[in-house]
Protein backbone atom coordinates (compact mmCIF):
# COMPACT_ATOMS: atom_id res chain seq x y z
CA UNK A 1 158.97 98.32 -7.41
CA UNK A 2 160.95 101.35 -7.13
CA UNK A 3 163.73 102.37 -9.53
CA UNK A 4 165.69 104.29 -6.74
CA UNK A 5 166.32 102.79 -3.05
CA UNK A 6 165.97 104.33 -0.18
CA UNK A 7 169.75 103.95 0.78
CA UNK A 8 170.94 105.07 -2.42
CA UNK A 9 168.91 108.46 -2.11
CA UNK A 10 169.78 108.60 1.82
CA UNK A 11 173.68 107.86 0.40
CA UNK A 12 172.96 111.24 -2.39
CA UNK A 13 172.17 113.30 0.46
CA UNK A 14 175.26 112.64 2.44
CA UNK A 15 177.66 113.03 -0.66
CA UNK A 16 176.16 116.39 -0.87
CA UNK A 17 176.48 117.34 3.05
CA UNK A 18 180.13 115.60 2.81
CA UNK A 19 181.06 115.65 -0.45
CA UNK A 20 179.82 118.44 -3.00
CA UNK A 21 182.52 118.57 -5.09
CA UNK A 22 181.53 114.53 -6.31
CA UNK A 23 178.36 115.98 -7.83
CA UNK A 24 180.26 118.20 -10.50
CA UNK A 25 183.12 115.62 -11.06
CA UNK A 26 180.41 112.92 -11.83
CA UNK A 27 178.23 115.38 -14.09
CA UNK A 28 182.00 116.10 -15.85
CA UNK A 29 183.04 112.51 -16.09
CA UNK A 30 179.81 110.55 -17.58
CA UNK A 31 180.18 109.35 -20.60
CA UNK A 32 178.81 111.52 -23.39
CA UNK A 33 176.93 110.88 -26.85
CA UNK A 34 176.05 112.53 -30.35
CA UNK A 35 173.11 114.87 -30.15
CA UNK A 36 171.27 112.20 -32.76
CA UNK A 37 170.76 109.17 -33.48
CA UNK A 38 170.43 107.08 -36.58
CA UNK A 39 166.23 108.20 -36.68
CA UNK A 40 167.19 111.47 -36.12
CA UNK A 41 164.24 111.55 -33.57
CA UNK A 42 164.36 112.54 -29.07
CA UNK A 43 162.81 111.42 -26.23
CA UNK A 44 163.68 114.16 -23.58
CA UNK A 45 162.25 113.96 -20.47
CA UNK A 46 161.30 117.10 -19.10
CA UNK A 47 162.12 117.67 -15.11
CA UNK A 48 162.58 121.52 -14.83
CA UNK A 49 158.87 122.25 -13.53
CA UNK A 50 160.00 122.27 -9.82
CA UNK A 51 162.82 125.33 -10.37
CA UNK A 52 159.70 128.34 -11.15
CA UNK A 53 157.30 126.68 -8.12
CA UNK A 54 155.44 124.85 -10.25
CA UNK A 55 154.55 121.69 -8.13
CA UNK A 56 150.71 120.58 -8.73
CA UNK A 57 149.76 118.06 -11.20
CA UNK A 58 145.99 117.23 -11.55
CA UNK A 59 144.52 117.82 -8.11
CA UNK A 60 146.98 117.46 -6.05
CA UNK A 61 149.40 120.80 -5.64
CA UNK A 62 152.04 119.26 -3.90
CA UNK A 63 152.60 115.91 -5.80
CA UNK A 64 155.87 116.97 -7.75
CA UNK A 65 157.13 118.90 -4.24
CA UNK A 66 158.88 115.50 -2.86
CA UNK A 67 162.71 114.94 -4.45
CA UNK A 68 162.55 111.16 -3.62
CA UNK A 69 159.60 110.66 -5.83
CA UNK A 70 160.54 112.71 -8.41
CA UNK A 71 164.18 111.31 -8.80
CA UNK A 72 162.84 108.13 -8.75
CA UNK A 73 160.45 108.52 -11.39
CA UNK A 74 163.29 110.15 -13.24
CA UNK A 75 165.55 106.67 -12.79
CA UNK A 76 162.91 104.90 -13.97
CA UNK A 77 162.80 107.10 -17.21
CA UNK A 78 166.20 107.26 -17.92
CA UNK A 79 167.02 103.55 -17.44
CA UNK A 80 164.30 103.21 -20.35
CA UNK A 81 165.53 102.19 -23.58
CA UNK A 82 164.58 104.72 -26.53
CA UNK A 83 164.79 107.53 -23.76
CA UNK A 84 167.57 109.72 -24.80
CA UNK A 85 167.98 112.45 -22.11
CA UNK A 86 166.65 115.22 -19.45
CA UNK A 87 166.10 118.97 -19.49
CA UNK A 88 166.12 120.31 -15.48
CA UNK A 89 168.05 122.63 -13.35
CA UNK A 90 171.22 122.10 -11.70
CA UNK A 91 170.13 120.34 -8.64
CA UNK A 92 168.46 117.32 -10.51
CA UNK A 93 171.14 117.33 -13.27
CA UNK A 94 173.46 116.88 -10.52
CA UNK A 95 171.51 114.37 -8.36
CA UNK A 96 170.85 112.32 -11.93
CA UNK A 97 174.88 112.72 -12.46
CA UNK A 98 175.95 111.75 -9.60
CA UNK A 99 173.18 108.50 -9.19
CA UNK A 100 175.06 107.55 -12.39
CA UNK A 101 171.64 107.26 -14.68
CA UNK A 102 173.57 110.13 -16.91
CA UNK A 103 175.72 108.07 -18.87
CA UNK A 104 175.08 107.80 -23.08
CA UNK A 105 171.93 110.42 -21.95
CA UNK A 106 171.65 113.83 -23.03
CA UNK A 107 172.29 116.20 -20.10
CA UNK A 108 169.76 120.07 -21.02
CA UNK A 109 169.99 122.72 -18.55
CA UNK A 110 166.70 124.89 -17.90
CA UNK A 111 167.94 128.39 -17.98
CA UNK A 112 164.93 131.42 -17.17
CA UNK A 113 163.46 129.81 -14.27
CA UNK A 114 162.64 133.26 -12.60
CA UNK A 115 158.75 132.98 -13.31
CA UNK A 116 157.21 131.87 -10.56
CA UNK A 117 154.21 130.57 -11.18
CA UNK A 118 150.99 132.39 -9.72
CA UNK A 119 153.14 134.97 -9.22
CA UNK A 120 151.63 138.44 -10.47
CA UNK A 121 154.97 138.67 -12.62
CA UNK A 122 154.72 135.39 -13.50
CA UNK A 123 156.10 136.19 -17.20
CA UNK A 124 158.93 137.98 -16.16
CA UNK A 125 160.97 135.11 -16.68
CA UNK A 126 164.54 135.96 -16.11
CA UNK A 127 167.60 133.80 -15.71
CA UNK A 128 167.95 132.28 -12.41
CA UNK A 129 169.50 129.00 -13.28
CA UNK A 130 171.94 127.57 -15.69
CA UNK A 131 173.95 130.41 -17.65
CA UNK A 132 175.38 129.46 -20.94
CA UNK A 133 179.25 129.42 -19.30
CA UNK A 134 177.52 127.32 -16.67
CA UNK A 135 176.15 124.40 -19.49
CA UNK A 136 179.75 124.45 -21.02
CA UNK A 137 181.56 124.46 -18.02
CA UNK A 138 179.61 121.58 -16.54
CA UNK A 139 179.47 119.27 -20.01
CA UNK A 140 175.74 119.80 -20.55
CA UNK A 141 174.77 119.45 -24.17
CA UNK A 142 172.41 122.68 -24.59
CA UNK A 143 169.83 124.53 -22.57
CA UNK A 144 166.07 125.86 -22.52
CA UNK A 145 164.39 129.22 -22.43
CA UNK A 146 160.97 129.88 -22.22
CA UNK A 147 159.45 132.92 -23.90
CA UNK A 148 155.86 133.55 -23.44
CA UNK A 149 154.11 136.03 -25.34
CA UNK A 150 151.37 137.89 -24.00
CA UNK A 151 150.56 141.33 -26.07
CA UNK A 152 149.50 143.03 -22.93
CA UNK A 153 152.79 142.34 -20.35
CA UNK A 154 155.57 144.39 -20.88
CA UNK A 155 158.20 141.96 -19.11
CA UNK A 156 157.94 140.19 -22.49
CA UNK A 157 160.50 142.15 -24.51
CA UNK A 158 162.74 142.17 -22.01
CA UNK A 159 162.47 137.86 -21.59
CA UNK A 160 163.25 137.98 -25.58
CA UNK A 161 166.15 140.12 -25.37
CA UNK A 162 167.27 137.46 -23.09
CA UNK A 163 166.66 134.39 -24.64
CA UNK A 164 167.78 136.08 -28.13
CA UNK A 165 171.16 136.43 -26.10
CA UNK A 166 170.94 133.04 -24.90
CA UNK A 167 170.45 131.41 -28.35
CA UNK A 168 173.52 133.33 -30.16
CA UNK A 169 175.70 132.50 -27.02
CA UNK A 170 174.76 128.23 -27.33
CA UNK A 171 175.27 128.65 -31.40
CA UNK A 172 178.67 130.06 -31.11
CA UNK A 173 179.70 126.85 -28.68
CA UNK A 174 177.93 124.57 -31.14
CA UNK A 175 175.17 123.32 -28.38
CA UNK A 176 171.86 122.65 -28.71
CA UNK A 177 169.53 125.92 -27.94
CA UNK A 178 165.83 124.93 -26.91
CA UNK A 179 163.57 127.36 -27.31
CA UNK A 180 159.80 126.89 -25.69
CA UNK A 181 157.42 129.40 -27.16
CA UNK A 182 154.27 129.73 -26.04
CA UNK A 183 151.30 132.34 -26.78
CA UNK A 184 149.96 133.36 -23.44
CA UNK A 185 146.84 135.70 -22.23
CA UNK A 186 145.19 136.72 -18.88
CA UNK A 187 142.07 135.32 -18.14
CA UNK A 188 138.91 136.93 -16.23
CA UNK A 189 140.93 136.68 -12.86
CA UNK A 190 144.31 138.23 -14.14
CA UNK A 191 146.11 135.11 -14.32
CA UNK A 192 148.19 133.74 -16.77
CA UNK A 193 147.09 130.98 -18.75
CA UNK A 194 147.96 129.10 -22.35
CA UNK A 195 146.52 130.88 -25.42
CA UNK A 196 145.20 127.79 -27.34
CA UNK A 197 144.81 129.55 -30.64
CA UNK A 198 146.13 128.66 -33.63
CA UNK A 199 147.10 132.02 -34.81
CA UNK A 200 148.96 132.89 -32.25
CA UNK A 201 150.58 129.29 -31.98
CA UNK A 202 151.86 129.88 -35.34
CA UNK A 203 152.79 133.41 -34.68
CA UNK A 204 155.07 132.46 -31.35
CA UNK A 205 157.00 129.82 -33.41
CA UNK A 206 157.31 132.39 -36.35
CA UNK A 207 159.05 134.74 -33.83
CA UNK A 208 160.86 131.85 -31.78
CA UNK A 209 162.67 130.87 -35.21
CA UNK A 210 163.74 134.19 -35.60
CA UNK A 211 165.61 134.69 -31.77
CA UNK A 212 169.58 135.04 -31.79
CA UNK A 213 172.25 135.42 -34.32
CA UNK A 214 172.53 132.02 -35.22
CA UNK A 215 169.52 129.23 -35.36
CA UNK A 216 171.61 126.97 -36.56
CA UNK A 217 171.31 124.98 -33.16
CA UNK A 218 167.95 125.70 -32.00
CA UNK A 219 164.99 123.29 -31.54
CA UNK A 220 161.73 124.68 -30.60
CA UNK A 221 159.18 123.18 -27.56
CA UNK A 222 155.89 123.66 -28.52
CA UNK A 223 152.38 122.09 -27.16
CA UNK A 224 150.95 119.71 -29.92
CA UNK A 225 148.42 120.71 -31.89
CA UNK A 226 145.19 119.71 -33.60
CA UNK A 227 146.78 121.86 -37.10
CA UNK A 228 149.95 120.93 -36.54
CA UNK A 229 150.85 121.04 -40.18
CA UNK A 230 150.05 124.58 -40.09
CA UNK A 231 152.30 125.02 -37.16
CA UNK A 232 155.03 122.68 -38.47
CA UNK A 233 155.15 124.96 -41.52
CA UNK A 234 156.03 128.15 -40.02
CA UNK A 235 159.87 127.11 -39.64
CA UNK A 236 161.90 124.98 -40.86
CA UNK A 237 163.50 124.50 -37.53
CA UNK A 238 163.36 120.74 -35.47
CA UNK A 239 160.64 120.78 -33.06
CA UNK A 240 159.97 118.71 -30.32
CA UNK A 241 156.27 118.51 -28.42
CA UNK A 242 155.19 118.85 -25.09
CA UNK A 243 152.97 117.47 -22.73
CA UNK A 244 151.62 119.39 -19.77
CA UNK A 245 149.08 118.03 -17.20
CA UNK A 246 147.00 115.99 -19.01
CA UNK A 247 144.80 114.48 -16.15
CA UNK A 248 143.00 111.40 -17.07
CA UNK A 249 143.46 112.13 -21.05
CA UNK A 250 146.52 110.36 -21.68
CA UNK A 251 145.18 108.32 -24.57
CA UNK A 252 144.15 111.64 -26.54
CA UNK A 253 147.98 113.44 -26.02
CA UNK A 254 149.62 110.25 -27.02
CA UNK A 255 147.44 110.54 -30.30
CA UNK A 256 148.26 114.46 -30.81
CA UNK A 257 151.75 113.32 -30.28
CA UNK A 258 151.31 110.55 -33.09
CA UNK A 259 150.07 112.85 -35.49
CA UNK A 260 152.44 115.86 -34.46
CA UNK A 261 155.13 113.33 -35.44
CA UNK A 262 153.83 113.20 -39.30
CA UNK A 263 155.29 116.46 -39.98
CA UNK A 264 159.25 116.08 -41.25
CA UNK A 265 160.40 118.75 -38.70
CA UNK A 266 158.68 117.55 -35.72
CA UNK A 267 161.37 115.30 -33.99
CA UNK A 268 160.50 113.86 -30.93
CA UNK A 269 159.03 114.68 -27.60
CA UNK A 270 159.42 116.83 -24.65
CA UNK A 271 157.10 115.94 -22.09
CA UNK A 272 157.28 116.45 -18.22
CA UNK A 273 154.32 115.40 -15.83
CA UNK A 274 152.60 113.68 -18.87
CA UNK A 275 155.31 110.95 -18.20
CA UNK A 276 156.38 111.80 -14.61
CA UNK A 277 153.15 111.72 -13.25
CA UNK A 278 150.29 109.93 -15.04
CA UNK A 279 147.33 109.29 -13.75
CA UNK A 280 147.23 105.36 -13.33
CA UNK A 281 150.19 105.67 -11.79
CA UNK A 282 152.19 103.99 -14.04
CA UNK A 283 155.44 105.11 -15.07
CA UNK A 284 157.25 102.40 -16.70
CA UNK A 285 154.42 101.73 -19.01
CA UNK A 286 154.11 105.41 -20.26
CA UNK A 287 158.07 105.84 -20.51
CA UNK A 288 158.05 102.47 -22.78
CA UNK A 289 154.64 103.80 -24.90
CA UNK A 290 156.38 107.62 -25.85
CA UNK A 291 159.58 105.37 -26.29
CA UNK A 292 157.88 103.02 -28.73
CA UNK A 293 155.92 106.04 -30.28
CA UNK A 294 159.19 108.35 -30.36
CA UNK A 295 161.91 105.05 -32.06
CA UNK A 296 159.40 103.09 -33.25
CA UNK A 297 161.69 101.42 -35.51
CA UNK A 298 164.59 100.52 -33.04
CA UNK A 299 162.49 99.25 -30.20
CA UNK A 300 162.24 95.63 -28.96
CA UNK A 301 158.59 93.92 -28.48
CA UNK A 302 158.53 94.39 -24.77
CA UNK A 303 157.92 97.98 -24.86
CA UNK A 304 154.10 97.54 -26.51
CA UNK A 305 151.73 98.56 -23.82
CA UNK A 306 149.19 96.40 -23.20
CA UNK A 307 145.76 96.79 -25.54
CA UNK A 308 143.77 98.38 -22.36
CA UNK A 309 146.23 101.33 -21.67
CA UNK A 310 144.98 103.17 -24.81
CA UNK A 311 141.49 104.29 -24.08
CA UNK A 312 141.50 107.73 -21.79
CA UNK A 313 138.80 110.65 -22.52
CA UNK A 314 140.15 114.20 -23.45
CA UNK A 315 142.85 115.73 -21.57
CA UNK A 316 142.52 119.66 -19.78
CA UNK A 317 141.96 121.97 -22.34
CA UNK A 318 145.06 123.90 -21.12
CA UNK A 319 148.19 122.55 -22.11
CA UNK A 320 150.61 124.45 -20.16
CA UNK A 321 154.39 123.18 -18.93
């Protein structure tokens, strides 16, 4: 069963060849909620992958390249009770506006998309899609930058100078500021990959809490981690986990995520293919499991997976976006 039809998507496509203009007044006109709920915990569903290239998941390198698939998956996640919103570029926030699955959802435009990934300046990761006048103009409740730290590349400084800029500009409109940090290196082949480390984990949220004028708004996005307390502890700041490409080892992220959630600043999740694409298959049951795991207290019976969907062996060492 499919969340989106066929017709419907075919009807999105024509409303943007015939009709552009719908796309903003839909995005303007849903109906809007407080950041928070009673828990004080988020589900955000993480779609903004596709805007720096990157389009594999598991084995396949394509899989995330078709928009049909991908905004379906994204239907089916938002129509999920307990999910509270997306983070993506413009084009999906406006497809997802305009297919009406925005209403009472929190709305998070991805900002420094200019990254490519593969690409030799791969960290270089300048603005290239929402600007801060672009969230408020458009009723988006915050937006995402994505500083990764890698002592050797000197396109860092200039991506904090950035997102510093970013973070101050959100505060002084009062909207949400998320801020992904993420220690990076380059491996044997000059590529950049995840720095798994727990020092410098704890060192990239030290310096994440510490971006802008204000942090009075600002949630950091940070992979889960086996010391999590140690992590937690670096900030007082709200935190929210991500998931990355986690192959057949669904089982062991939904357990980091468990006991990421034990610490009192670590509010909820963040997670892209880990939800979008899993590797039974199955979307509705993962949406309803990080759901049930994220509001455990405000969620009906119906969303308990099944006994067998627990068991999975470990997921790829490299937690990435």
């Amino acid at each position: 069963m499919t969340a989106l039809s066929r017709r419907r998507y075919g009807e999105l496509i024509e409303a943007r060849l015939r009709r552009p203009a719908a796309l903003r007044q839909a995005l303007l006109a849903r109906r809007r909620r407080e950041l928070l709920g009673p828990d004080g915990r988020l589900l955000i569903i993480a779609a903004d992958h596709t805007a720096r290239g990157k389009l594999a998941v598991g084995g396949d390198p394509l899989i995330a390249a078709d928009r049909y698939t991908l905004l379906d998956r994204l239907v089916c996640g938002l129509t999920t009770p307990g999910v509270d919103g997306v983070l993506a570029s413009a084009d999906i926030i406006e497809d997802l506006a305009w297919l009406g699955v925005l209403e009472d959802r929190l709305a998070l435009g991805t900002m420094n998309r200019g990254g490519i990934v593969g690409a030799r300046w791969e960290l270089d990761d300048r603005m290239t899609a929402y600007d801060v006048d672009g969230i408020g103009a458009y009723g988006l409740d915050g937006g995402k930058v994505l500083v990764r730290f890698d002592d050797a590349d000197p396109a860092v400084p200039r991506t904090l100078e950035s997102a510093a800029s970013v973070v101050s500009s959100l505060a002084a409109r009062s909207l949400m500021a998320v801020v992904e940090v993420l220690p990076y290196r380059r491996d044997e082949h000059g590529k950049a990959v995840l720095d798994p480390s727990h020092d410098r984990l704890v060192q990239a949220v030290a310096v994440g809490s510490g971006l802008g004028s204000s942090s009075a708004h600002t949630w950091l996005k940070i992979p889960a981690s086996p010391r999590m307390a140690g992590v937690a502890g670096a900030t007082t700041l709200p935190i929210l986990m991500l998931g990355g490409d986690p192959g057949s080892g669904v089982g062991q992220v939904f357990d980091d995520w468990a006991t990421g959630l034990r610490e009192p600043n670590v509010r909820g999740l963040i997670p892209g293919r880990t939800l979008l694409y899993p590797h039974d298959g199955d979307v509705p049951l993962v949406m309803r499991r990080a759901a049930l795991l994220v509001h455990p207290d405000s969620q009906p019976d119906s969303l308990l997976p099944p006994p067998d969907s627990q068991a999975d062996p470990h997921p790829d060492p490299e937690v990435s976006r």
